[in-house]
N, C-alpha and C. Protein backbone atom coordinates (compact mmCIF):
# COMPACT_ATOMS: atom_id res chain seq x y z
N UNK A 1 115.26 148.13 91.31
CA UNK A 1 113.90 147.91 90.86
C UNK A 1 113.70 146.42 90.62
N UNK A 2 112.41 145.57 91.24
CA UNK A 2 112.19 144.20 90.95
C UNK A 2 112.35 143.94 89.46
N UNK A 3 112.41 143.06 89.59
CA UNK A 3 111.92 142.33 87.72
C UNK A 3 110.03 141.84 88.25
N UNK A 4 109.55 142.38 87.12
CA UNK A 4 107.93 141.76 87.33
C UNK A 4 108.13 140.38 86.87
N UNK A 5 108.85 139.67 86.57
CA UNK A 5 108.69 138.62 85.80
C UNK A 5 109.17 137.64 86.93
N UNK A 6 110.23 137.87 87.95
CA UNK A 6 110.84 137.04 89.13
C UNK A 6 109.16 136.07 90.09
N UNK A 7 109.60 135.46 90.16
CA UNK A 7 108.33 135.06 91.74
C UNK A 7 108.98 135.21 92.79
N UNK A 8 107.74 135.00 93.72
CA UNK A 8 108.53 135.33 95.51
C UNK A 8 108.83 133.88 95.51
N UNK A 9 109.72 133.17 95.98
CA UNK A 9 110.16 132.30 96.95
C UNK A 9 109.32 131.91 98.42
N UNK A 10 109.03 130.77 98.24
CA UNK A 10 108.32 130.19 99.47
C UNK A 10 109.65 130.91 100.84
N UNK A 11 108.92 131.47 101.87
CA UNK A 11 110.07 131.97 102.95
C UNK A 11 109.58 130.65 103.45
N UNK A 12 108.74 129.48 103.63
CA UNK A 12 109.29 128.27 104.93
C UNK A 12 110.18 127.66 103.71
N UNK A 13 110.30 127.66 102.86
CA UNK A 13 111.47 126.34 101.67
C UNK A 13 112.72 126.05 102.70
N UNK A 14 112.83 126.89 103.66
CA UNK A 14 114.29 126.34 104.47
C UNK A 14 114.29 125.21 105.60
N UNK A 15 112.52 125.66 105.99
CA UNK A 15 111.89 125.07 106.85
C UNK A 15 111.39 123.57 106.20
N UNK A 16 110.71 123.19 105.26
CA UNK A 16 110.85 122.14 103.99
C UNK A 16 111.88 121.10 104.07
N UNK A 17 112.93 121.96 103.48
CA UNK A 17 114.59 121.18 103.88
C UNK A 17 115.08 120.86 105.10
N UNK A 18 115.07 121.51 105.85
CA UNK A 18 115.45 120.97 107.21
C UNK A 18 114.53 120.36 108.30
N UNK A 19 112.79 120.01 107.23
CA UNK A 19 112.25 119.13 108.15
C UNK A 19 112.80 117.59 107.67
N UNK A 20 113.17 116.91 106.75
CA UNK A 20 114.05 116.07 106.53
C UNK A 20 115.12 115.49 107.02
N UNK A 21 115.87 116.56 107.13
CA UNK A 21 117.35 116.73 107.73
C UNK A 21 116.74 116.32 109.34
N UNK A 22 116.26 116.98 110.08
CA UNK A 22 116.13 116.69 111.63
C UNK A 22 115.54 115.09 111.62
N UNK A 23 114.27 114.96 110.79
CA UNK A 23 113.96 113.70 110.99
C UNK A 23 114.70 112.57 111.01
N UNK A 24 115.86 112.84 109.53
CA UNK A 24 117.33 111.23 109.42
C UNK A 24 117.92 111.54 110.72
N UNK A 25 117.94 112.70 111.03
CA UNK A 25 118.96 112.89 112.42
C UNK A 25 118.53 111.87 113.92
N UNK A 26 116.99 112.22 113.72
CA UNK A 26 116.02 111.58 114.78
C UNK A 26 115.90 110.15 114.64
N UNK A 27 115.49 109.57 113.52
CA UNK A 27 116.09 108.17 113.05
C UNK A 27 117.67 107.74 113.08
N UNK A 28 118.62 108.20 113.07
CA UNK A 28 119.93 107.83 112.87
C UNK A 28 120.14 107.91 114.85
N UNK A 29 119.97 108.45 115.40
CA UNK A 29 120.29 108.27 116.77
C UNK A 29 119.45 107.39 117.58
N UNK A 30 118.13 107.66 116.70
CA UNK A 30 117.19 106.33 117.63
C UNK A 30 117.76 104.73 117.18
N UNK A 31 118.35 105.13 115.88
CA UNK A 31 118.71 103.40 115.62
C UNK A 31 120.18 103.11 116.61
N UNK A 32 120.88 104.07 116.62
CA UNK A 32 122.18 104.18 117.67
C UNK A 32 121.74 103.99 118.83
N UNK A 33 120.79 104.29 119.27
CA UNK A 33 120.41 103.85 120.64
C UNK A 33 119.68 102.85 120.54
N UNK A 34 118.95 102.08 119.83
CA UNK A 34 118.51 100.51 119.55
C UNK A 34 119.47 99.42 119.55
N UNK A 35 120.76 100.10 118.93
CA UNK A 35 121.32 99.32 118.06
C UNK A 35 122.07 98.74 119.04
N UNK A 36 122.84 99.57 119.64
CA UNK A 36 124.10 99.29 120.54
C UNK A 36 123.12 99.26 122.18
N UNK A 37 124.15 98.79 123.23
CA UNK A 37 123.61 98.18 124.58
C UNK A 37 123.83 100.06 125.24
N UNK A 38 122.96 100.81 124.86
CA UNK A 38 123.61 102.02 125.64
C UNK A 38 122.47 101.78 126.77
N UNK A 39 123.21 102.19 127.78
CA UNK A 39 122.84 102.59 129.20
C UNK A 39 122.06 103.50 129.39
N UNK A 40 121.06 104.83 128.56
CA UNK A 40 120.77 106.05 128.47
C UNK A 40 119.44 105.92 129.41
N UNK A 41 119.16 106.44 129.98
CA UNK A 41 117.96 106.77 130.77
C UNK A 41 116.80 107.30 129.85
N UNK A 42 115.47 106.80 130.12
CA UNK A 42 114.34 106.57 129.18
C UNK A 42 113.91 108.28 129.08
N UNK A 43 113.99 109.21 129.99
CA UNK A 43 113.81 110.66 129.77
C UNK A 43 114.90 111.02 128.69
N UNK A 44 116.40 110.76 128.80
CA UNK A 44 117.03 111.40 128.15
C UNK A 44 116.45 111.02 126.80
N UNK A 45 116.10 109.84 126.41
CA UNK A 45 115.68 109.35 124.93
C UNK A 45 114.85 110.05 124.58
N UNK A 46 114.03 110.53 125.36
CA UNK A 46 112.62 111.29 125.30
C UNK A 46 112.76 112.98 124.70
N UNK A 47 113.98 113.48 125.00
CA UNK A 47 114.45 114.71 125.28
C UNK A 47 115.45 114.73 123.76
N UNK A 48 115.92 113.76 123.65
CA UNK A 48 116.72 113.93 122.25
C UNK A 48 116.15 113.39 121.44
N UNK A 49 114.93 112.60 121.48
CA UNK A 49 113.90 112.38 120.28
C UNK A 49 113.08 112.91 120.22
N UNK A 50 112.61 113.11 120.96
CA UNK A 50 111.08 114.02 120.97
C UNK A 50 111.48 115.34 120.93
N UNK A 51 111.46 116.14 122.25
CA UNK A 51 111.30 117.34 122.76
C UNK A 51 112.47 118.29 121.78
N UNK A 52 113.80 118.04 122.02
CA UNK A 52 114.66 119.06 121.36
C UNK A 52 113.68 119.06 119.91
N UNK A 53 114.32 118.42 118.96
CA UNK A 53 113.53 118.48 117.40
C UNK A 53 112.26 118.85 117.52
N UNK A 54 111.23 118.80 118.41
CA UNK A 54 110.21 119.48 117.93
C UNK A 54 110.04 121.20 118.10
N UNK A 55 110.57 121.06 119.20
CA UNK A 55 111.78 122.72 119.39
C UNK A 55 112.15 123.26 118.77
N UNK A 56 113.25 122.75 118.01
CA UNK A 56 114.04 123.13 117.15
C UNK A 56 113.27 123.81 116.19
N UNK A 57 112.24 122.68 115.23
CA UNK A 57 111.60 122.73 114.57
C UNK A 57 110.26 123.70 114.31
N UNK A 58 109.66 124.51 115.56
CA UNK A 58 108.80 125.13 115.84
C UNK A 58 109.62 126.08 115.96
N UNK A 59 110.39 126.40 116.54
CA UNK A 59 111.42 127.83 116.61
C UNK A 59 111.52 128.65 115.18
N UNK A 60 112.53 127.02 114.50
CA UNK A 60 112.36 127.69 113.22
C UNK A 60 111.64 127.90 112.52
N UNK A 61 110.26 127.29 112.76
CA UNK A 61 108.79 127.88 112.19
C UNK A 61 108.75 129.48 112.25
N UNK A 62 108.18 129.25 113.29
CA UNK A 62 108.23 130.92 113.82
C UNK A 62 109.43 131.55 113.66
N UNK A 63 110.13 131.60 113.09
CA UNK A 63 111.33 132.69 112.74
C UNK A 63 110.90 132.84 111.15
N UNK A 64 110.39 131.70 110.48
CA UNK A 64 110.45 132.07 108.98
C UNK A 64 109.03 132.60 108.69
N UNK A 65 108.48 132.21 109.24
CA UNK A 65 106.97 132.56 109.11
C UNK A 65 106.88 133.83 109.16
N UNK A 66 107.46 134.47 110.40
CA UNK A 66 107.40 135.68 110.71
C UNK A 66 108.29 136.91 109.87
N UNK A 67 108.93 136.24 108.80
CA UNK A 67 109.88 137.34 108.02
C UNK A 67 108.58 137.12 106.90
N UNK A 68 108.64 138.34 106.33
CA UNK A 68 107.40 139.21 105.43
C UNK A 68 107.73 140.08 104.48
């Protein structure tokens, strides 16, 4: 039996935390690729800054959103 007195929990709070987390991730590799002479082709930059993380990030939208 609930407690009436508990609250619900935000279900995105995971989504919250790990929009942070992806962003230092997205900053910490873009400065690695500023920083140092890498050779990387301007799509791949595109694909590991942009595209994956916003992926990622919308996936896990829709997975938390959708639990009820």
């Amino acid at each position: 039996m609930a407690n009436p007195r508990t609250r619900k929990r935000n279900p995105l709070l995971p989504w919250f935390i790990g929009l942070p987390i992806v962003l230092a991730a997205v900053v910490y590799v873009g400065y690695r690729f500023a920083a140092t002479d890498c050779a990387v082709p301007g799509i791949s930059v595109f694909l590991v800054l942009g595209v994956v993380p916003v992926i990622y990030l919308f996936l896990m939208f829709l997975t938390l959103s959708s639990q009820d």
